[in-house]
N, C-alpha and C. Protein backbone atom coordinates (compact mmCIF):
# COMPACT_ATOMS: atom_id res chain seq x y z
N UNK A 1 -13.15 -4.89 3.66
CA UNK A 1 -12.29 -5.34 2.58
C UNK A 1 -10.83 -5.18 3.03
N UNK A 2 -10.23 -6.28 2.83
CA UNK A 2 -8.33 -6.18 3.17
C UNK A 2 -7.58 -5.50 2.24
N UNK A 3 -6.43 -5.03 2.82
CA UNK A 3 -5.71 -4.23 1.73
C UNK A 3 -5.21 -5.19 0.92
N UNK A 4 -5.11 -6.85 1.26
CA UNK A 4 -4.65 -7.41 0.08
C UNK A 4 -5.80 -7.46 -1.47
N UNK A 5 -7.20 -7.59 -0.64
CA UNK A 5 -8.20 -7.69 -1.88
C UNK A 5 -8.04 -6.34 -2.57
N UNK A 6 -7.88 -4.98 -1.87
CA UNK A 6 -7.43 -3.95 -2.65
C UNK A 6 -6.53 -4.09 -3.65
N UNK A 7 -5.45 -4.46 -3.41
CA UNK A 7 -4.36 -4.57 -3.73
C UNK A 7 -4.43 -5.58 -5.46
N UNK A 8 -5.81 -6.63 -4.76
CA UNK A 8 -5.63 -7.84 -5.67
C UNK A 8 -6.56 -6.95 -6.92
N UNK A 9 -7.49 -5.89 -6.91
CA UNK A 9 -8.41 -5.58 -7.51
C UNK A 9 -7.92 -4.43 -8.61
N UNK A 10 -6.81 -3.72 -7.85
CA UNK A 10 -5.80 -3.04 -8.53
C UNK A 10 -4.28 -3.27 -9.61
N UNK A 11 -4.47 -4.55 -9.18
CA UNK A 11 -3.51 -5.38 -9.99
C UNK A 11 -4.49 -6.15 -11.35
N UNK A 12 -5.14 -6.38 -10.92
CA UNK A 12 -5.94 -7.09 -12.11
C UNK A 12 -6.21 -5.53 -13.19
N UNK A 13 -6.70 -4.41 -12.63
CA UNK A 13 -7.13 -3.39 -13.60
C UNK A 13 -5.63 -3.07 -14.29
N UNK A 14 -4.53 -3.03 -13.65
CA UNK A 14 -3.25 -2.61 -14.46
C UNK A 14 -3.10 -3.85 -15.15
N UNK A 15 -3.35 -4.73 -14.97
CA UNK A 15 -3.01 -5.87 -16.02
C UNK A 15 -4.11 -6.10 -17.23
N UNK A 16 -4.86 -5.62 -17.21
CA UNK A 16 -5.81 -5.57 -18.19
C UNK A 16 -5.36 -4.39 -18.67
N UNK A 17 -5.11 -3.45 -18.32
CA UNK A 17 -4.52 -2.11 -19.38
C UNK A 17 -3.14 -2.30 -19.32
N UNK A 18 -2.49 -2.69 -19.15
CA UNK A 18 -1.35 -3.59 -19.68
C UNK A 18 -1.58 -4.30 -21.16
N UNK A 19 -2.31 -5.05 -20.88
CA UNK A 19 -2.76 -6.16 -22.01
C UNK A 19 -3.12 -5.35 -23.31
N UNK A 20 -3.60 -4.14 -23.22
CA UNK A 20 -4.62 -3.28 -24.11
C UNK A 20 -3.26 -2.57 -24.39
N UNK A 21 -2.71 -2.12 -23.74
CA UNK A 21 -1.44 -1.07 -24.30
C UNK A 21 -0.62 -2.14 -25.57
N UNK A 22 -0.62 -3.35 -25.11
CA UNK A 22 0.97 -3.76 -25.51
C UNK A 22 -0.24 -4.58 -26.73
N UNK A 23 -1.43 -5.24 -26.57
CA UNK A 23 -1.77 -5.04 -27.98
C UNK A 23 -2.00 -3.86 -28.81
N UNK A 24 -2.31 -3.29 -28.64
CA UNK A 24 -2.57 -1.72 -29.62
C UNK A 24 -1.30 -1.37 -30.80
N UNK A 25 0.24 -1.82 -29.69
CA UNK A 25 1.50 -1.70 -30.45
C UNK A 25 1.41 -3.53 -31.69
N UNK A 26 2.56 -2.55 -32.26
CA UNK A 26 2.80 -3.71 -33.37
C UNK A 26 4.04 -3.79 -33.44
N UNK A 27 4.91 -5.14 -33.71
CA UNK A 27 6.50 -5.21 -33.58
C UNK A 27 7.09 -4.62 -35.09
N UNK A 28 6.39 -4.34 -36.18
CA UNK A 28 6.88 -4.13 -37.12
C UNK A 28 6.27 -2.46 -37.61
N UNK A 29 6.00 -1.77 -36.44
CA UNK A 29 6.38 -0.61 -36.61
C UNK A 29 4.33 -0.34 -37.42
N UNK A 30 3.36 -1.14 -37.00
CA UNK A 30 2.13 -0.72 -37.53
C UNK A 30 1.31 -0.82 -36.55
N UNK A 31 0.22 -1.59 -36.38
CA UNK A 31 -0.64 -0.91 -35.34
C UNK A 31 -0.95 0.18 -34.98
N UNK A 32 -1.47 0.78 -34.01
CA UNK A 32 -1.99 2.06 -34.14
C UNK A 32 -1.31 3.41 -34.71
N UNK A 33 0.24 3.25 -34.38
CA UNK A 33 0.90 4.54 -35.00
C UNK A 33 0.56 4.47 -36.64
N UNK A 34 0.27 2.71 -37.05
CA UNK A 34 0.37 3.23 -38.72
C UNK A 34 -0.94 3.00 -39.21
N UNK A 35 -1.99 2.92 -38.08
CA UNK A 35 -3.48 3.63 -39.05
C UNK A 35 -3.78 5.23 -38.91
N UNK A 36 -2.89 6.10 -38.04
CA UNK A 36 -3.38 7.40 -37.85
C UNK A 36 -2.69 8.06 -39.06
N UNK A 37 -2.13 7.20 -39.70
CA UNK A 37 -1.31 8.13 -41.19
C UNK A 37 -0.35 8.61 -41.09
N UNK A 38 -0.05 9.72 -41.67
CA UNK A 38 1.43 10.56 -41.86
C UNK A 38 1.58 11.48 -40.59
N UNK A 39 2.20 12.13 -40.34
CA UNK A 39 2.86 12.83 -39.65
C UNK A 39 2.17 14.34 -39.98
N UNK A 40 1.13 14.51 -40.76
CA UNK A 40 0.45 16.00 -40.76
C UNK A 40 -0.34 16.05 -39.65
N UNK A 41 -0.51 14.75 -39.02
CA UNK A 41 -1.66 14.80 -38.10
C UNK A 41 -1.08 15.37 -36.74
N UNK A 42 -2.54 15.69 -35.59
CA UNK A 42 -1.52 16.17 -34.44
C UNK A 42 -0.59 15.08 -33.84
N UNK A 43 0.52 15.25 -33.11
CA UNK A 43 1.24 14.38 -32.55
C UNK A 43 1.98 13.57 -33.60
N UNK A 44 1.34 13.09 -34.71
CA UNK A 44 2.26 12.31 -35.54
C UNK A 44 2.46 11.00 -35.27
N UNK A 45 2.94 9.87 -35.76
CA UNK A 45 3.57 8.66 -35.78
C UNK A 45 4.31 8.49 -34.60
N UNK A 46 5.64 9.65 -34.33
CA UNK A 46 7.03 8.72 -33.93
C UNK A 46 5.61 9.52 -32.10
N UNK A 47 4.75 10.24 -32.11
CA UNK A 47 4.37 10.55 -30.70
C UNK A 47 3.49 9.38 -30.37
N UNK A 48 2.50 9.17 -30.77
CA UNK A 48 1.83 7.78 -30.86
C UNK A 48 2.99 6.79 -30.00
N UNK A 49 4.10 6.38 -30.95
CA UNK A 49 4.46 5.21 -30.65
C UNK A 49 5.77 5.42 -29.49
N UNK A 50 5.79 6.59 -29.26
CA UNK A 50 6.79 7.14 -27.95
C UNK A 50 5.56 6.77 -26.63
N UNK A 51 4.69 7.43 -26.75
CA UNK A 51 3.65 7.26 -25.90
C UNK A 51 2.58 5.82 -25.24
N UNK A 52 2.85 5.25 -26.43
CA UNK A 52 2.41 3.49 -25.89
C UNK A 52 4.00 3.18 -25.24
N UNK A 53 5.01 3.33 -25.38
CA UNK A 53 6.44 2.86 -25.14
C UNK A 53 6.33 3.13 -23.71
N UNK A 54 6.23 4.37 -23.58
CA UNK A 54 6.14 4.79 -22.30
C UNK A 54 5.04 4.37 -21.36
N UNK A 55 3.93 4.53 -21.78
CA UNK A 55 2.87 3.77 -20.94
C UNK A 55 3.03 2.05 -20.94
N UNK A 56 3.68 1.22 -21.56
CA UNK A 56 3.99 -0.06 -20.62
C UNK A 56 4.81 0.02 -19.94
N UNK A 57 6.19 0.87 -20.13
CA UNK A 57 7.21 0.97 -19.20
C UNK A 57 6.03 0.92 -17.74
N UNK A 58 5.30 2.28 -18.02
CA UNK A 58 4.75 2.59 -16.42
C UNK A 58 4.03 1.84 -15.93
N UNK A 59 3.15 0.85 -16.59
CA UNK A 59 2.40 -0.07 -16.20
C UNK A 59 2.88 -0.80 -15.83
N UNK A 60 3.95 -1.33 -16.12
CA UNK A 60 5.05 -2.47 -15.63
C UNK A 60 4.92 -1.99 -14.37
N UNK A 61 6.19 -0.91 -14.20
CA UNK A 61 6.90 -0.49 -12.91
C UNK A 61 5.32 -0.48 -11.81
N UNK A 62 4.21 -0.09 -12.53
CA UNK A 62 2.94 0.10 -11.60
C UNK A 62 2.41 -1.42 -11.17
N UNK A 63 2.91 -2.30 -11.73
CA UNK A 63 2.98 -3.36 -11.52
C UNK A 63 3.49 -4.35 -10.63
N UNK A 64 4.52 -4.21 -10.91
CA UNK A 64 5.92 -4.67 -10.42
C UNK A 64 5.57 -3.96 -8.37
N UNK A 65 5.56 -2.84 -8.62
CA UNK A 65 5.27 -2.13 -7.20
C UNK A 65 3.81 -2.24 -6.41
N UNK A 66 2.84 -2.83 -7.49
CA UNK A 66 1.89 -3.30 -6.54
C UNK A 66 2.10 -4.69 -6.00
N UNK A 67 2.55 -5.95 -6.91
CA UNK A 67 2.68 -7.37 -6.65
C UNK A 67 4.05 -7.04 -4.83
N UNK A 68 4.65 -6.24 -4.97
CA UNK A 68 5.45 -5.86 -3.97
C UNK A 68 4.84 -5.47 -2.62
N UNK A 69 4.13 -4.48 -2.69
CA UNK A 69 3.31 -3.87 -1.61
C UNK A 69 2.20 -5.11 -0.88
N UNK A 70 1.37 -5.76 -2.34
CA UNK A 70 0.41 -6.82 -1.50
C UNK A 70 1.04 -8.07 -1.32
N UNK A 71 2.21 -8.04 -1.19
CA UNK A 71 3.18 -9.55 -0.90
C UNK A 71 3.37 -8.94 0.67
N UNK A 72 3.73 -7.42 1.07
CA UNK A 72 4.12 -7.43 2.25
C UNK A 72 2.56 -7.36 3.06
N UNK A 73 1.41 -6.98 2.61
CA UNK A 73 0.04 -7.03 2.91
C UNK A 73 -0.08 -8.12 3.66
N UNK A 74 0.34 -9.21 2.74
CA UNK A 74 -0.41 -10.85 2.62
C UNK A 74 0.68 -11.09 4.17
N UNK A 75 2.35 -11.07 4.21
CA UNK A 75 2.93 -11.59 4.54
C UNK A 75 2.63 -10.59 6.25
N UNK A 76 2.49 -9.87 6.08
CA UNK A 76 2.19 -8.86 7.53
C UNK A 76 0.87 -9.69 8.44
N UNK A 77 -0.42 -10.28 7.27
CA UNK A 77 -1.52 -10.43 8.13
C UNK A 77 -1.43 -11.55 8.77
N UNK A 78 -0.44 -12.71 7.99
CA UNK A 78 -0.77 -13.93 7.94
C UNK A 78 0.64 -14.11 8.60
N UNK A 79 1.75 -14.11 9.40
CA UNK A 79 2.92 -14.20 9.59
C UNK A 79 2.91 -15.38 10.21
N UNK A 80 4.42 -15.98 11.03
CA UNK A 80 4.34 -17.38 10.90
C UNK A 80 4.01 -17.40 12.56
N UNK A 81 3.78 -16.29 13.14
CA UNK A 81 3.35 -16.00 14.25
C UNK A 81 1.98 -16.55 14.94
N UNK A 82 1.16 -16.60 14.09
CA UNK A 82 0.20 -16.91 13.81
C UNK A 82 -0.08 -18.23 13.50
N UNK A 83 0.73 -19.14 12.66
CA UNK A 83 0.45 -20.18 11.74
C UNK A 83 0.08 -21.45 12.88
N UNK A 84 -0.97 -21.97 12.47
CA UNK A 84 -1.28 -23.16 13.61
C UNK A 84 -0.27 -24.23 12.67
N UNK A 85 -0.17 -24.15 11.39
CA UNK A 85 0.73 -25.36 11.30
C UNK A 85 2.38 -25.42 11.81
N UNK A 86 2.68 -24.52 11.87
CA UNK A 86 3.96 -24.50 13.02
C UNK A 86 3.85 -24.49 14.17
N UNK A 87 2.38 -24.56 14.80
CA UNK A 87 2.35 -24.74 15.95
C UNK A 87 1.86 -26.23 16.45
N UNK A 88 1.29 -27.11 15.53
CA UNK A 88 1.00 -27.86 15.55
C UNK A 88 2.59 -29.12 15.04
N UNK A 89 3.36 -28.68 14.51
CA UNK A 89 4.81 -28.89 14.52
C UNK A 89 5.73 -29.01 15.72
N UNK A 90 5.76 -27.54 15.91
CA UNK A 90 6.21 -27.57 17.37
C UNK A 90 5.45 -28.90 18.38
N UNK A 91 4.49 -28.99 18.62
CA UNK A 91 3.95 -30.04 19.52
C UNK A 91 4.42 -31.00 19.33
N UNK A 92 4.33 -31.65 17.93
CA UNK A 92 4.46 -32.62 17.62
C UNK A 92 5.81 -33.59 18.09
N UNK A 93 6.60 -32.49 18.18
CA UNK A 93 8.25 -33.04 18.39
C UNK A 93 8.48 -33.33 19.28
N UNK A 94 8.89 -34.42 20.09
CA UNK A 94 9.01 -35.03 21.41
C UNK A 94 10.19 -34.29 22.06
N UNK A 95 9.69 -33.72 23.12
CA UNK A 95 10.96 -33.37 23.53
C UNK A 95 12.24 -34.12 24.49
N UNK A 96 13.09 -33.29 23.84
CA UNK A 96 14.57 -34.45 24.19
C UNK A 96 14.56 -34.36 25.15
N UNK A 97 15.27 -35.49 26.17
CA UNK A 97 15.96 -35.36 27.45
C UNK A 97 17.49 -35.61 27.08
N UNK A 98 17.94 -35.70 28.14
CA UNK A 98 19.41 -36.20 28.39
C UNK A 98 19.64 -37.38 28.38
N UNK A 99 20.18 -37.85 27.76
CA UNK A 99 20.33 -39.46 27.83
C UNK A 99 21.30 -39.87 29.12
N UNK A 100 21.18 -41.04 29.85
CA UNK A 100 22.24 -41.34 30.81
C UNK A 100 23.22 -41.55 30.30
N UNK A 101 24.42 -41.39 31.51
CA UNK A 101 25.87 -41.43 30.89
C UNK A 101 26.03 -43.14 30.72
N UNK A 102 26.61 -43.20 29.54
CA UNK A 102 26.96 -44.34 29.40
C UNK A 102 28.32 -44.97 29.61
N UNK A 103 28.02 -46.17 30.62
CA UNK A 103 29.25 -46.58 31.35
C UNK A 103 30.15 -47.45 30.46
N UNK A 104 31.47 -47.44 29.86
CA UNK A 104 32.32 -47.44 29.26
C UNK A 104 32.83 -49.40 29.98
N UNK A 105 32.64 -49.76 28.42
CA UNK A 105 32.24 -51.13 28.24
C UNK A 105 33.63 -51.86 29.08
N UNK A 106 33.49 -53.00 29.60
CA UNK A 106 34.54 -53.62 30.15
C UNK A 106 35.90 -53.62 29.04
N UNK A 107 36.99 -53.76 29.73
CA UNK A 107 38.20 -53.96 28.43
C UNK A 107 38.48 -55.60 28.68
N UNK A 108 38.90 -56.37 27.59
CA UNK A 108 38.95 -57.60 27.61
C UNK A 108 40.03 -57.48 27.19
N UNK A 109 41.18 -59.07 27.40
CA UNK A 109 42.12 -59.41 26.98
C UNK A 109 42.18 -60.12 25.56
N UNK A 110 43.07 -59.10 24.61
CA UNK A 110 43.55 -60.01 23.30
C UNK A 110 43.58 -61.24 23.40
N UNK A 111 42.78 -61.81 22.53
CA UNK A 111 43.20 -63.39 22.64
C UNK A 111 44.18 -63.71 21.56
N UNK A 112 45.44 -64.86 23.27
CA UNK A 112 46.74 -65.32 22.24
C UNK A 112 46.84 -66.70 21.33
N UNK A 113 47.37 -66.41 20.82
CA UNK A 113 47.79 -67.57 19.47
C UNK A 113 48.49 -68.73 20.05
């Protein structure tokens, strides 16, 4: 297995708990902080909703730093070092010569009126 399929298998699981974090929240202040009730409970409301806040931040950044790592994966295995279509480019292009010097056209006389 390549470290990019690693890479690709680990990105898909943070993006699925990604997906699960940022539904769970609600923009108007309900979702999960406002079915656990009041604030007698452990942790309370404002911990709940500090704690999803924080876990997409990290999922992001855990994110963000994997799509990074398997870009240099991908770009390390496959470089252009390698690429038959630039090599098949290169061939393709006829190579130049020198053209002969070109001998500098006769001068003719103005014609008079």
């Amino acid at each position: 297995m390549s470290t990019f399929s690693i890479f690709l298998v680990l990105i898909t699981i943070v993006c699925f708990l990604l997906v699960v974090v940022i539904m769970v929240q609600n923009p108007k202040g309900g979702g999960l902080s406002s079915s656990l009730g009041g604030s007698t409970q452990i942790g309370g409301v404002q911990k709940t909703t500090d704690f999803l806040d924080k876990s997409t931040w990290t999922l992001a950044t855990i994110l963000i730093v994997l799509i990074l790592l398997s870009s240099l994966s991908f770009g390390g295995s496959l470089g252009d070092k390698d690429s038959k279509i630039i090599d098949k480019t290169e061939t393709a292009v006829p190579k130049t010569t020198t053209p002969a010097p070109m001998t500098p056209a006769p001068a003719t006389e103005p014609v008079k009126k």
